[in-house]
Protein backbone atom coordinates (compact mmCIF):
# COMPACT_ATOMS: atom_id res chain seq x y z
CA UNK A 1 59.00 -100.32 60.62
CA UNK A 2 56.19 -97.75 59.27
CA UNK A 3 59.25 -95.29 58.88
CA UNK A 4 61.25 -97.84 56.76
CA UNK A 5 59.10 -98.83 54.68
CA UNK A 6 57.97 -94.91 54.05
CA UNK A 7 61.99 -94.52 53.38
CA UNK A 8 62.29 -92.08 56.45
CA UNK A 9 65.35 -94.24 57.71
CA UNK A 10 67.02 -94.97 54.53
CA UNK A 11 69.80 -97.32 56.38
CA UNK A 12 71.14 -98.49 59.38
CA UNK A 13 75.15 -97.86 60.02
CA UNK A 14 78.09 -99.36 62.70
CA UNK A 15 79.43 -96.21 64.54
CA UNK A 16 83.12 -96.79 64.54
CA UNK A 17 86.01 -96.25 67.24
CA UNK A 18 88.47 -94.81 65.27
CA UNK A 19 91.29 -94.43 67.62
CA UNK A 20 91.25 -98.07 67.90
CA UNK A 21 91.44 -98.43 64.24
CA UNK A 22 94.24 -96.50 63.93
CA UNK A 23 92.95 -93.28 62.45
CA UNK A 24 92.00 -90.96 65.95
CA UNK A 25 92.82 -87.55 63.78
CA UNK A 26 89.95 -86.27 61.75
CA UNK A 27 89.81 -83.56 60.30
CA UNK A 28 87.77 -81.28 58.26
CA UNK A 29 89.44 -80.46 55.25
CA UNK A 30 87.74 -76.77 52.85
CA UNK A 31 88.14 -77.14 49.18
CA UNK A 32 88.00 -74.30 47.11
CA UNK A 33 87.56 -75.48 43.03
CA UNK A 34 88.81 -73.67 39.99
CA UNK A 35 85.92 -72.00 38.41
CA UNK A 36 85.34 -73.89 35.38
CA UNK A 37 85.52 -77.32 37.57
CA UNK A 38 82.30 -79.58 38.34
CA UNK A 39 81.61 -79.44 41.91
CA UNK A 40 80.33 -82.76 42.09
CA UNK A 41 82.97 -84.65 39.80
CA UNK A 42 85.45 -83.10 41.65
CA UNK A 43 84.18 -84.34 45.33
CA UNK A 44 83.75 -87.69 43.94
CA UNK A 45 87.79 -87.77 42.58
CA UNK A 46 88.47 -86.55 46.07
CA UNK A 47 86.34 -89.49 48.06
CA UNK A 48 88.74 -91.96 45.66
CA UNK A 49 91.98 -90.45 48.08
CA UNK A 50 92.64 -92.87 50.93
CA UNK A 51 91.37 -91.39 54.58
CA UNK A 52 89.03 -89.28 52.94
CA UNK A 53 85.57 -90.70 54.13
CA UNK A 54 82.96 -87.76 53.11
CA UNK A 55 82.24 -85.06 50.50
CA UNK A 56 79.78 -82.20 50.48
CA UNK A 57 79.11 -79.12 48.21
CA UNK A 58 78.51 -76.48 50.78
CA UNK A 59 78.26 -72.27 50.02
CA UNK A 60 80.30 -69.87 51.25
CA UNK A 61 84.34 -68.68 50.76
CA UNK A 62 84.43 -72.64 50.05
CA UNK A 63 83.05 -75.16 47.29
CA UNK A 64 83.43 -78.47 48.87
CA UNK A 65 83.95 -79.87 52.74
CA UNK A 66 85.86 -83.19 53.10
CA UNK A 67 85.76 -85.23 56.32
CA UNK A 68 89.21 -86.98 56.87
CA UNK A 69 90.16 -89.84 59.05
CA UNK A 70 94.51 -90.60 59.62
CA UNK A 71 96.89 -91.82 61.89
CA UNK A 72 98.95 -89.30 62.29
CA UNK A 73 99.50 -85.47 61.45
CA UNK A 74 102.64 -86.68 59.02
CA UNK A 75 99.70 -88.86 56.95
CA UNK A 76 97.19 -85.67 57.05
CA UNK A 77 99.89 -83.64 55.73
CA UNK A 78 100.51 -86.34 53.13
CA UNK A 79 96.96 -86.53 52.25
CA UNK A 80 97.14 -82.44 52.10
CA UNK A 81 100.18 -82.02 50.22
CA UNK A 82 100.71 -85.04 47.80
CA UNK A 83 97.27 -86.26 47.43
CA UNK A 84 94.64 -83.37 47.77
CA UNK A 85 96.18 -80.41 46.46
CA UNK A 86 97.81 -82.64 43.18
CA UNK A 87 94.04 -83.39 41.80
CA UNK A 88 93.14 -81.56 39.01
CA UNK A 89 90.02 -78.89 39.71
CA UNK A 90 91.86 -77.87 43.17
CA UNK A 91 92.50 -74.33 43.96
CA UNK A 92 93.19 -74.02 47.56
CA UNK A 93 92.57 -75.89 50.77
CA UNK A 94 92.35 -74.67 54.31
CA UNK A 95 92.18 -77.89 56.99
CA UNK A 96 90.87 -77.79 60.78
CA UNK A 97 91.33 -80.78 63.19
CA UNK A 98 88.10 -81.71 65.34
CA UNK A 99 89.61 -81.15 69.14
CA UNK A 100 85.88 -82.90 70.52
CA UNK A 101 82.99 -84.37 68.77
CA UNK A 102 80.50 -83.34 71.37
């Protein structure tokens, strides 16, 4: 409780089985931004794409890391291709599937 109440744990969170929900791909999607786009505004138009379930401004040869959940390969390449890449502030992608979460 004494970590609570100091905000240590800031919430408690169901861990979820996605293969039985129907979305056992995930992926980890790179985002590079134009230069003059906002980091942040940009992740936060990405979260609104469906199967996208996280958003972080990282450093390196890319601005933002996505964390995607889908069905299929067809639906990440949907996400990738019709969704992702159409939203304003996008420069390139580059996408890796997670094999093992170990």
């Amino acid at each position: 409780k004494r970590m609570e109440q100091e905000g240590v744990i800031k919430k408690y969170i169901p861990v979820l089985d996605y293969a039985k929900l129907g979305k056992g791909i995930h992926a980890l999607i790179f985002v590079a931004a134009e230069h003059k786009a906002d980091q942040e505004q940009l992740g936060k138009r990405l979260l609104a794409i469906p199967g996208v379930l996280h958003a972080t401004i990282i450093t390196g040869g890319f601005d933002l890391m996505l964390e995607a959940r889908v069905g299929t390969i067809d639906e990440l390449n949907a996400l990738i291709i019709k969704d992702l890449r159409k939203v304003q502030g996008v420069e390139k992608t580059q996408t890796m599937i997670v094999l093992e979460e170990i």
